[in-house]
C-alpha atoms as a PDB file:
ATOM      1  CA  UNK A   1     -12.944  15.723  27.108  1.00  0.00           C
ATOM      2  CA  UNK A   2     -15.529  18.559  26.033  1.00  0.00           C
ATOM      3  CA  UNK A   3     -17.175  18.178  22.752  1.00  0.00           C
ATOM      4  CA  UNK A   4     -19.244  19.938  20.181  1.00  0.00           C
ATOM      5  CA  UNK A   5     -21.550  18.425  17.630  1.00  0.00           C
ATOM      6  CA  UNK A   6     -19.629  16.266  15.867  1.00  0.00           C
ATOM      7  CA  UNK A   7     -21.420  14.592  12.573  1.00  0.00           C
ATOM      8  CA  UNK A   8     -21.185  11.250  12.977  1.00  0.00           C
ATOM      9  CA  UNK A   9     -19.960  11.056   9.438  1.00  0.00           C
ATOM     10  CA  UNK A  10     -16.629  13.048  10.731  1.00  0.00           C
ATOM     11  CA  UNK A  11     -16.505  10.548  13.330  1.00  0.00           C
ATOM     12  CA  UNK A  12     -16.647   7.618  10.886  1.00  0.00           C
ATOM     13  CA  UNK A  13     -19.421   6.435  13.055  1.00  0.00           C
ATOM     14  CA  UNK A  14     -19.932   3.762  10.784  1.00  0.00           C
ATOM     15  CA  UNK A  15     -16.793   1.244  11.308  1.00  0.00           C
ATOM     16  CA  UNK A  16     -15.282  -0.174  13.700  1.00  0.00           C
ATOM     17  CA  UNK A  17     -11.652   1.168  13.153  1.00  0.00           C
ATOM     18  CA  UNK A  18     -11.095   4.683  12.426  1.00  0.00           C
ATOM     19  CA  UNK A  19      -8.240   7.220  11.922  1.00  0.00           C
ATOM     20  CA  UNK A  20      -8.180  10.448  12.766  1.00  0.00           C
ATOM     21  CA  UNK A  21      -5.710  13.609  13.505  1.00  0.00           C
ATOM     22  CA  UNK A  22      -5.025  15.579  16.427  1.00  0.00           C
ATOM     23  CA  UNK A  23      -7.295  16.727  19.203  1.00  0.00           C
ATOM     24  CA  UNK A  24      -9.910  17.634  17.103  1.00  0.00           C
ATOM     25  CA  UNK A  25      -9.982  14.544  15.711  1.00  0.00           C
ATOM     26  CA  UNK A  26      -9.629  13.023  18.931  1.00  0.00           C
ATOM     27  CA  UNK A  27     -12.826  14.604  20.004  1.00  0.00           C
ATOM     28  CA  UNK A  28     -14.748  13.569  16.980  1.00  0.00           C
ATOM     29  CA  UNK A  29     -13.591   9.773  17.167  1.00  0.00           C
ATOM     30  CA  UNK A  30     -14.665   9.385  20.974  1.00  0.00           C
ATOM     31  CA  UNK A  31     -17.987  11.568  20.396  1.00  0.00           C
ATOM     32  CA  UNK A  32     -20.478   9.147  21.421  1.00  0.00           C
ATOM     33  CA  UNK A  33     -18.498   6.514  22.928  1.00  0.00           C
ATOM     34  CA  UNK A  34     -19.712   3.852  24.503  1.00  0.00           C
ATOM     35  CA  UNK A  35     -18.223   1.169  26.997  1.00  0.00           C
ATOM     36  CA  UNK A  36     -15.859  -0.870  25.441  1.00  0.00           C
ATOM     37  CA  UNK A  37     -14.421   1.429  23.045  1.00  0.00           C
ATOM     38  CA  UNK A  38     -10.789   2.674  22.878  1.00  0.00           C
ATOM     39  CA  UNK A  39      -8.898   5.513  21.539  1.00  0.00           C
ATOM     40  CA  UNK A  40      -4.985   4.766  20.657  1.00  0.00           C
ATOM     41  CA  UNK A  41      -2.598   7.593  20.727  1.00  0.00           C
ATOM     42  CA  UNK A  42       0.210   8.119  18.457  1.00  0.00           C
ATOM     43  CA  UNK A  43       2.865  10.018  18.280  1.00  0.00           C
ATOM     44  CA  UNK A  44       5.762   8.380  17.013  1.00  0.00           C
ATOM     45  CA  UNK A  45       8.585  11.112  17.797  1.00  0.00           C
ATOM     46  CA  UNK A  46       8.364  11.221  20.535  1.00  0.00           C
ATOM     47  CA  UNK A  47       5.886  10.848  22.978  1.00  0.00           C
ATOM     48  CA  UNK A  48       4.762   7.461  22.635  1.00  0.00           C
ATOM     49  CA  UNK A  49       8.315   6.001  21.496  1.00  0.00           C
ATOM     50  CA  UNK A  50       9.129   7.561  24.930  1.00  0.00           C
ATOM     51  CA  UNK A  51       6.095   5.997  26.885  1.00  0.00           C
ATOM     52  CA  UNK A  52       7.243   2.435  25.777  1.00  0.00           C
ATOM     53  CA  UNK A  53      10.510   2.743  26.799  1.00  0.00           C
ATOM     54  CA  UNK A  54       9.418   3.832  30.236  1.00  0.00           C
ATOM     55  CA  UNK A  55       6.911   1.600  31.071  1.00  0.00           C
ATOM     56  CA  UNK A  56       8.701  -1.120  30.004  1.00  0.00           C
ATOM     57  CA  UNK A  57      11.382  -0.703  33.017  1.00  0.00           C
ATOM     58  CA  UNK A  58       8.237  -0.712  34.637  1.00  0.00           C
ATOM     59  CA  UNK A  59       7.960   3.255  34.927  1.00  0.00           C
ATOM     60  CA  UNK A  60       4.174   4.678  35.587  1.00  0.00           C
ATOM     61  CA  UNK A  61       3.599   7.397  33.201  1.00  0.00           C
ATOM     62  CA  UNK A  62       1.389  10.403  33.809  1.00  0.00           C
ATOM     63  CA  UNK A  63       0.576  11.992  30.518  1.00  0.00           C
ATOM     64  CA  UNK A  64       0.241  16.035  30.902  1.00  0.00           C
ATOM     65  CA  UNK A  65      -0.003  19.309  28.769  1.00  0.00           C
ATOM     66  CA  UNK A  66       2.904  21.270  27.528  1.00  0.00           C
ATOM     67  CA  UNK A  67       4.030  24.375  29.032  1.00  0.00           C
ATOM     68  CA  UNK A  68       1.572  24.348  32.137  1.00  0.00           C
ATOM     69  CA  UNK A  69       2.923  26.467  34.357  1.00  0.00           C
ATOM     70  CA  UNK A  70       1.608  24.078  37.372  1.00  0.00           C
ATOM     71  CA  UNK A  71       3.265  20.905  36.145  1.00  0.00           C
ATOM     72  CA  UNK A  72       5.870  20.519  38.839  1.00  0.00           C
ATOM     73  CA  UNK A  73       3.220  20.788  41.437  1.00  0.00           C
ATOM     74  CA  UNK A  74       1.612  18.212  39.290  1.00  0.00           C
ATOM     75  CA  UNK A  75       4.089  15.850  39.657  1.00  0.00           C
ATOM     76  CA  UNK A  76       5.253  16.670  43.154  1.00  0.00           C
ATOM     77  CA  UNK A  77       1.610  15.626  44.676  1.00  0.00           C
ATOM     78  CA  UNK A  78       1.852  12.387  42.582  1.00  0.00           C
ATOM     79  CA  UNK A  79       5.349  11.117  44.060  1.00  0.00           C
ATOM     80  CA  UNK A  80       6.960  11.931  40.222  1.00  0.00           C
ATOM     81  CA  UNK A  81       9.596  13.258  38.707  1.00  0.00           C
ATOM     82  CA  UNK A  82       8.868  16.322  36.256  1.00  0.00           C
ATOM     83  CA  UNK A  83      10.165  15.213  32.860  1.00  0.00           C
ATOM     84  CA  UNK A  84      11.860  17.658  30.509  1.00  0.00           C
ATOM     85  CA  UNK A  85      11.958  19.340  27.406  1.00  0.00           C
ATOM     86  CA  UNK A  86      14.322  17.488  24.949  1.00  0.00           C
ATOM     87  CA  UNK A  87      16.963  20.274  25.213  1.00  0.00           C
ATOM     88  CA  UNK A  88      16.494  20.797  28.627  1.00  0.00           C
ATOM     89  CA  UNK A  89      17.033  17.243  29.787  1.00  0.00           C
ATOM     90  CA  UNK A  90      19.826  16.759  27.275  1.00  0.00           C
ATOM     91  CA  UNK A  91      22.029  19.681  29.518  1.00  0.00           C
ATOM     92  CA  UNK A  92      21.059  18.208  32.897  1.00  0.00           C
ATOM     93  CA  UNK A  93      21.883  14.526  32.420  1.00  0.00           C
ATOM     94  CA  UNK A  94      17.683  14.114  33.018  1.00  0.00           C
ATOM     95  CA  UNK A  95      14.603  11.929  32.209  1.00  0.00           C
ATOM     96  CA  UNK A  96      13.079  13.774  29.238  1.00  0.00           C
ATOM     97  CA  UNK A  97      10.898  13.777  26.157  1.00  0.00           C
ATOM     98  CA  UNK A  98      13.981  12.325  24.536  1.00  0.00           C
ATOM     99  CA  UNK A  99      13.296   8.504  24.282  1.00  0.00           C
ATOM    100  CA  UNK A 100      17.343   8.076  24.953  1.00  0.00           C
ATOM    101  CA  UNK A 101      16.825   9.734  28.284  1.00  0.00           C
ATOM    102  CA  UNK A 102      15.350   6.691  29.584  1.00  0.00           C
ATOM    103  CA  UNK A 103      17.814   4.343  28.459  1.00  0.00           C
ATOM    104  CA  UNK A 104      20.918   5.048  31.600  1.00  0.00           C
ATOM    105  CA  UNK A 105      20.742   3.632  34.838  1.00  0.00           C
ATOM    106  CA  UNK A 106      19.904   6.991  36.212  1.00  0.00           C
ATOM    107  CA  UNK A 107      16.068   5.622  35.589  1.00  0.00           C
ATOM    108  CA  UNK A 108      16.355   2.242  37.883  1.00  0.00           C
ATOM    109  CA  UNK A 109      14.919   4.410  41.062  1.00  0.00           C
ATOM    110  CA  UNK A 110      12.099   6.524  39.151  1.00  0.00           C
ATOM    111  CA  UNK A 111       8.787   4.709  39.821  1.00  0.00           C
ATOM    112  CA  UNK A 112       6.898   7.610  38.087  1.00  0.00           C
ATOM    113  CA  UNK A 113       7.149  10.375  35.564  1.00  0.00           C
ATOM    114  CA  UNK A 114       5.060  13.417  34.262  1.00  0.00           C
ATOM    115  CA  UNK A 115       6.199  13.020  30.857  1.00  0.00           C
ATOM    116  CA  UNK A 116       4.505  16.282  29.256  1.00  0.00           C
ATOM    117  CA  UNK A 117       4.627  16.684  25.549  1.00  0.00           C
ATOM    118  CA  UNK A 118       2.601  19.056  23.395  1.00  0.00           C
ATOM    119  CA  UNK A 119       0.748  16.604  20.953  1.00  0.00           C
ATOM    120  CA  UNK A 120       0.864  12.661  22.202  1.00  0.00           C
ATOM    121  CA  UNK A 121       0.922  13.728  26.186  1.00  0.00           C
ATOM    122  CA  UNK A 122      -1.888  16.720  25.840  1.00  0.00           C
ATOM    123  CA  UNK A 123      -3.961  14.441  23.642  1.00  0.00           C
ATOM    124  CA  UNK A 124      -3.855  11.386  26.097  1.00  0.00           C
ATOM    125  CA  UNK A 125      -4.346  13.911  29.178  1.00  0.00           C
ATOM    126  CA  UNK A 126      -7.540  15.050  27.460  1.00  0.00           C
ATOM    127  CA  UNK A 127      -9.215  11.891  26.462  1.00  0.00           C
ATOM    128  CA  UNK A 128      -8.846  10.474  30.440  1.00  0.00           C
ATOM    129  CA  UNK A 129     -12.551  11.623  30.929  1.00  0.00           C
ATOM    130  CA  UNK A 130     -13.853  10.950  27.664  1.00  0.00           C
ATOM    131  CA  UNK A 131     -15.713   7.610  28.558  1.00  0.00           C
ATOM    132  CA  UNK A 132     -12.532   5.450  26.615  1.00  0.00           C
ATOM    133  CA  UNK A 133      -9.762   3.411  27.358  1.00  0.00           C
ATOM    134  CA  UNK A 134      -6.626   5.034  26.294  1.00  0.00           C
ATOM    135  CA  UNK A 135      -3.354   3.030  25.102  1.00  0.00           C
ATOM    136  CA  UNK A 136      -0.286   4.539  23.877  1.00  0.00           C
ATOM    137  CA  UNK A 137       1.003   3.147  20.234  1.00  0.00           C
ATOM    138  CA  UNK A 138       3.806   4.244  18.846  1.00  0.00           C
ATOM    139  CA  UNK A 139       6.067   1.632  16.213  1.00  0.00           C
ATOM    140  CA  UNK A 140       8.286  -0.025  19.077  1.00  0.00           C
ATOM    141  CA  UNK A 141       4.895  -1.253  20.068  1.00  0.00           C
ATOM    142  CA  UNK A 142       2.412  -1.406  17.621  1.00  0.00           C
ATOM    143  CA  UNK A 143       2.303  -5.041  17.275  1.00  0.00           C
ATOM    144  CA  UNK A 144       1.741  -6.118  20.200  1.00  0.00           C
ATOM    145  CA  UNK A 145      -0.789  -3.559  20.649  1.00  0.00           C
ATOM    146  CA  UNK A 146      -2.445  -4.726  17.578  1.00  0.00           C
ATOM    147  CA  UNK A 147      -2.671  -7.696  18.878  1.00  0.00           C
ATOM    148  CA  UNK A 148      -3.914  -6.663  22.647  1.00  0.00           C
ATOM    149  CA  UNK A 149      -6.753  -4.439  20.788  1.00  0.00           C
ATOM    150  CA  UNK A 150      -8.385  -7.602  18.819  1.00  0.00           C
ATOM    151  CA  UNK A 151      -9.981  -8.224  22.252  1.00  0.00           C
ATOM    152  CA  UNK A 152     -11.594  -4.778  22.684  1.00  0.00           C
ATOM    153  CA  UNK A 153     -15.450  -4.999  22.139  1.00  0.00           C
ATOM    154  CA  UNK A 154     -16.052  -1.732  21.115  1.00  0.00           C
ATOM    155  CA  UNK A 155     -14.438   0.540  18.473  1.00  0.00           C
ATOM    156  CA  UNK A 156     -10.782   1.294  18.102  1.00  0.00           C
ATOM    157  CA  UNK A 157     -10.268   4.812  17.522  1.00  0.00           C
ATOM    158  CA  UNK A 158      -6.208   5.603  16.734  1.00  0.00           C
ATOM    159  CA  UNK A 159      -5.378   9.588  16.879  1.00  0.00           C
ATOM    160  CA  UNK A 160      -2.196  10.392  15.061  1.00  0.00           C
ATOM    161  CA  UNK A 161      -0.723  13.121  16.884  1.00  0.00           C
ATOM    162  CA  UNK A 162       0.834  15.216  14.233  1.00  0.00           C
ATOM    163  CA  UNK A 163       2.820  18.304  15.028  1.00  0.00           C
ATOM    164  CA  UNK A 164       2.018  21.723  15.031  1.00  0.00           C
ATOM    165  CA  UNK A 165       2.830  24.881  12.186  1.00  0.00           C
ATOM    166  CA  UNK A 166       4.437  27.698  13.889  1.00  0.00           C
ATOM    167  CA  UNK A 167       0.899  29.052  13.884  1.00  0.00           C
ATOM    168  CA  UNK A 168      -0.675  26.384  15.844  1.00  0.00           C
ATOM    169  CA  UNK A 169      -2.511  24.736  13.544  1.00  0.00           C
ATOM    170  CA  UNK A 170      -1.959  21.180  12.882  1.00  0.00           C
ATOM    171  CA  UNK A 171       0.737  19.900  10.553  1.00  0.00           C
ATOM    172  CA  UNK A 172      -0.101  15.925   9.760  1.00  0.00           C
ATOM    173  CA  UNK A 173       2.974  13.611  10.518  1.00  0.00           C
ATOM    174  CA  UNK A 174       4.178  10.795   8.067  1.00  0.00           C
ATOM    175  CA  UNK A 175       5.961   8.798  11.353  1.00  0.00           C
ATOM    176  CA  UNK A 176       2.465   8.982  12.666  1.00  0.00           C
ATOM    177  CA  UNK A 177       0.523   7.824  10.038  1.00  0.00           C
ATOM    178  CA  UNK A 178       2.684   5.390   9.395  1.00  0.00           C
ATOM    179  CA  UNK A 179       2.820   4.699  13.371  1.00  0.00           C
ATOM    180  CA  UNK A 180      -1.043   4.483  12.892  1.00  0.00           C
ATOM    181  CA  UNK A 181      -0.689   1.943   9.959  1.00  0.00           C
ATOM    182  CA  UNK A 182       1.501  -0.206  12.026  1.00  0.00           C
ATOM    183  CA  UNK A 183      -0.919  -0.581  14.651  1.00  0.00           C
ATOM    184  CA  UNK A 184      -4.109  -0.388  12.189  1.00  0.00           C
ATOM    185  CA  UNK A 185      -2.137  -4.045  10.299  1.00  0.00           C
ATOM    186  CA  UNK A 186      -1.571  -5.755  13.011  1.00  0.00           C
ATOM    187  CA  UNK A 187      -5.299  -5.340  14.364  1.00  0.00           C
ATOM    188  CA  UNK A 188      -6.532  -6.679  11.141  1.00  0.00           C
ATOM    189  CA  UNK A 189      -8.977  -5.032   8.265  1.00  0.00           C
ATOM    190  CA  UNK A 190     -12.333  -6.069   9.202  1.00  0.00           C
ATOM    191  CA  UNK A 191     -14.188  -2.808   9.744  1.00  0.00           C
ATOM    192  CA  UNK A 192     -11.868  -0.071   9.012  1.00  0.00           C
ATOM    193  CA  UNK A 193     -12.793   2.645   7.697  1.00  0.00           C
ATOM    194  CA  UNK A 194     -10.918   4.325   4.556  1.00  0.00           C
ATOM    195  CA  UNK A 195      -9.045   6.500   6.803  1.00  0.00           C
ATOM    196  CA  UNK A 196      -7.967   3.706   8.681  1.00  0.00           C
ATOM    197  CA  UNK A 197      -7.241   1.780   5.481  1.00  0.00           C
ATOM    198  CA  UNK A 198      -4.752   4.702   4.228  1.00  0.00           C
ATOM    199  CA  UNK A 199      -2.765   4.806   7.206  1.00  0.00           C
ATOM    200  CA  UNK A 200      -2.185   0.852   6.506  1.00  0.00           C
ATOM    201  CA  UNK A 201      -1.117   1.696   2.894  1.00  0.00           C
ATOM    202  CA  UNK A 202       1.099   4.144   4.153  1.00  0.00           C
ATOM    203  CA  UNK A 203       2.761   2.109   6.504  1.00  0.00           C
ATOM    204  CA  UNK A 204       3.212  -0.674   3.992  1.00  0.00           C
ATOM    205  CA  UNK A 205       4.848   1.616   1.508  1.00  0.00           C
ATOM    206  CA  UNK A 206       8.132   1.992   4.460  1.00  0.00           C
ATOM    207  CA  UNK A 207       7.730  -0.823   6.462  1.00  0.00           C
ATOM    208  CA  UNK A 208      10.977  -2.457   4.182  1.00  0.00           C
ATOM    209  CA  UNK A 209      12.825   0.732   5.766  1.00  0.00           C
ATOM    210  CA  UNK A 210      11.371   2.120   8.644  1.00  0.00           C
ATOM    211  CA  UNK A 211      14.791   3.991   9.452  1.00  0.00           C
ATOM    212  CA  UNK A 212      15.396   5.465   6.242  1.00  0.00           C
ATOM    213  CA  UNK A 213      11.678   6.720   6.168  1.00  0.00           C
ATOM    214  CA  UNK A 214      11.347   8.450   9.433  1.00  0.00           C
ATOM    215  CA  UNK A 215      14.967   9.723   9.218  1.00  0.00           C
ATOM    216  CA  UNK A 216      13.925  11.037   5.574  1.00  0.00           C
ATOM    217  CA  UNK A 217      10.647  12.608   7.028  1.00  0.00           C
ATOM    218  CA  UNK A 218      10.376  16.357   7.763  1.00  0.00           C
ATOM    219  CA  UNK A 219      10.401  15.709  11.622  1.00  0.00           C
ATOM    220  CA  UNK A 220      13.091  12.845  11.533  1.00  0.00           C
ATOM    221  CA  UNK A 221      15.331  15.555   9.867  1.00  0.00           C
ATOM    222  CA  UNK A 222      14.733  18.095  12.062  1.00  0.00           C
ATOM    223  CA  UNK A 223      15.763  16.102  15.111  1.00  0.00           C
ATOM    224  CA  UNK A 224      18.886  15.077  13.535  1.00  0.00           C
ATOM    225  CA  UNK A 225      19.613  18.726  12.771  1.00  0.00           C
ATOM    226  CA  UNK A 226      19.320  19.553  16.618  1.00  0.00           C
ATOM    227  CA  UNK A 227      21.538  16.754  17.795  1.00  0.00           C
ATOM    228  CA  UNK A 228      18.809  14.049  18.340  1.00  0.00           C
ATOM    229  CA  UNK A 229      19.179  11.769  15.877  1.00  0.00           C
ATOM    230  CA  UNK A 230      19.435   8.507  18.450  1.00  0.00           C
ATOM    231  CA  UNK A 231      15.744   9.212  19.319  1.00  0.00           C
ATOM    232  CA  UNK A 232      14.803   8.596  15.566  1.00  0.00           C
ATOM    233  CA  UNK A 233      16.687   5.262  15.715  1.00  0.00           C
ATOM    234  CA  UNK A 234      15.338   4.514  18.702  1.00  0.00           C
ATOM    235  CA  UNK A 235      11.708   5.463  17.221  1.00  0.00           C
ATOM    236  CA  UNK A 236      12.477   3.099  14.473  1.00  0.00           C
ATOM    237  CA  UNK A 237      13.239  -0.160  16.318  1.00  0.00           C
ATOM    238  CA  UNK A 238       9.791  -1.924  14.634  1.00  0.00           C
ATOM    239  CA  UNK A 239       7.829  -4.598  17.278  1.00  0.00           C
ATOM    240  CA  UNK A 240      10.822  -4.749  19.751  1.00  0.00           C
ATOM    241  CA  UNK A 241       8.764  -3.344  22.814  1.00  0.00           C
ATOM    242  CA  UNK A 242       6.382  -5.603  24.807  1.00  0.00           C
ATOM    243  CA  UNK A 243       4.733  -3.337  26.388  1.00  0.00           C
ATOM    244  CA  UNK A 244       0.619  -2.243  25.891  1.00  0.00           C
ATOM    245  CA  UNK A 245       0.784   1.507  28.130  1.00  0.00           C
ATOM    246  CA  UNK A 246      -2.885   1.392  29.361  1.00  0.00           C
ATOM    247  CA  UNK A 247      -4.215   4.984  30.948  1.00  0.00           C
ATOM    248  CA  UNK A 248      -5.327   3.339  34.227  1.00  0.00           C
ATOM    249  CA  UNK A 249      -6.980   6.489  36.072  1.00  0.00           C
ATOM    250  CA  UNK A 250      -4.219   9.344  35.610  1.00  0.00           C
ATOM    251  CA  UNK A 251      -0.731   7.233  34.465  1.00  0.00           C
ATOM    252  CA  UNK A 252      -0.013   4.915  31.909  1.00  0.00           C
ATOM    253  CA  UNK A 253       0.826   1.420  33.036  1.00  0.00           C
ATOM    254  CA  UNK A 254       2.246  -2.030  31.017  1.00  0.00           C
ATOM    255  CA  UNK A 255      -1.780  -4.173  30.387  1.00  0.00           C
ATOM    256  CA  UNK A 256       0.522  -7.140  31.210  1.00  0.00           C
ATOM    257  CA  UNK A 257       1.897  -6.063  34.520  1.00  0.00           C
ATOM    258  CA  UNK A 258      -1.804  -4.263  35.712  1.00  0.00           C
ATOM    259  CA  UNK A 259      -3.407  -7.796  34.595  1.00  0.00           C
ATOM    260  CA  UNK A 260      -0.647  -9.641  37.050  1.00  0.00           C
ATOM    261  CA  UNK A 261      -1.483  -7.494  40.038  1.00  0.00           C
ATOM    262  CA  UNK A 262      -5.429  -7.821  39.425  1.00  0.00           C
ATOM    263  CA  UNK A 263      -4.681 -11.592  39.506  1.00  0.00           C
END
């Protein structure tokens, strides 16, 4: 992952646990990094609510931009299956960006997906070479990735996703800061930065009502509205998912199943 100059104030070079947004902020919380440190992606609806589900059935998950004209090539030379848009997916009875896609039995024979996606999946594609372990977060998980990352020696870096304006810019997410927060609490307060400390906040302001929230929130209601509202149930199952999605050279895998084949 390419890099300006980033000031190391932007990075919140100065703590241990930071919070940033997007892939900008993705490049300015891994400038610098050194062995040991990890970045956490999140991107609560959908792409990492998606990941967990997968690589819990013990899916490998190869993270990818959106709209790359390549991508079934991609996932051809890998031995994958292209996942599709939500829509898309939805009309072809296929593995998709929709979390309930991977729910059927229609998954027990996939041993691999290219699960594009154009915040979560493009973020984690470009931080494979940035010199960081990458884990995927989103709240089916974040507890027991919390808990996974208070053995990390270096920094923990967690990128909320966000979506995008119809522009292109960034639009900051409430599902993912409050994905962030999840993840941020269960990994403990000692050295987070204020950033860090907001998304916590945030996180305990819904945590009563994690359903109501997300299906409240602007992207929540805008799944609903297109026929998807399962996903944001799904999204809102809190610490059910025991799975820690590691990048382990170009897929995702479960920490606890890589650690049992290294044995």
């Amino acid at each position: 992952m390419t890099s300006g100059e980033v000031p190391a104030h932007h990075g919140q070079a100065a703590y241990a646990r930071r919070l940033d947004w997007g892939p900008a902020g993705a490049r300015a919380l891994v400038a610098g990094a050194r062995p040991g440190d990890v970045a956490v992606v999140v991107d609560v609806l959908s792409f990492t609510t998606t990941l967990s589900l997968a690589v819990e059935r013990g899916i490998d998950v190869y993270p990818y931009p959106w709209a790359i004209a390549d991508a079934a090539s991609y996932a051809e030379q890998r031995g994958a299956v292209l996942a599709r848009g939500r829509r898309a997916g939805l009309d072809a009875g296929a593995v998709s960006l929709s979390p309930a896609s991977f729910l059927g039995h229609d998954v027990e024979g996939i041993a691999r997906v290219v699960l594009p996606s154009p915040n979560g999946s493009s973020i984690a594609f470009a931080l494979a070479g940035a010199g960081v372990s990458v884990v995927g977060a989103s709240l089916r998980n974040a507890a027991v990735v919390g808990r996974w990352l208070r053995g990390v020696s270096g920094h923990v870096s967690v990128v909320a996703a966000g979506e995008r304006w119809p522009d292109g810019s960034l639009r900051p997410a409430a599902e993912d800061l409050w994905g962030a927060g999840a993840v941020l609490s269960a990994l403990g307060p000692r050295g987070a930065s204020p950033e860090a400390g907001l998304a916590v906040a945030s996180y305990d302001a819904v945590r009563g009502d994690l359903a109501a929230a997300l299906h409240d929130c602007a992207s929540g209601r805008e799944l609903a509205a297109a026929g998807f509202a399962r996903d944001v149930d799904l999204a809102a199952e809190a610490d059910t998912s025991p799975a820690v999605p590691v990048l382990r050279g170009e897929a995702f895998v479960d920490a606890g199943r890589q650690a049992s084949q290294d044995a």
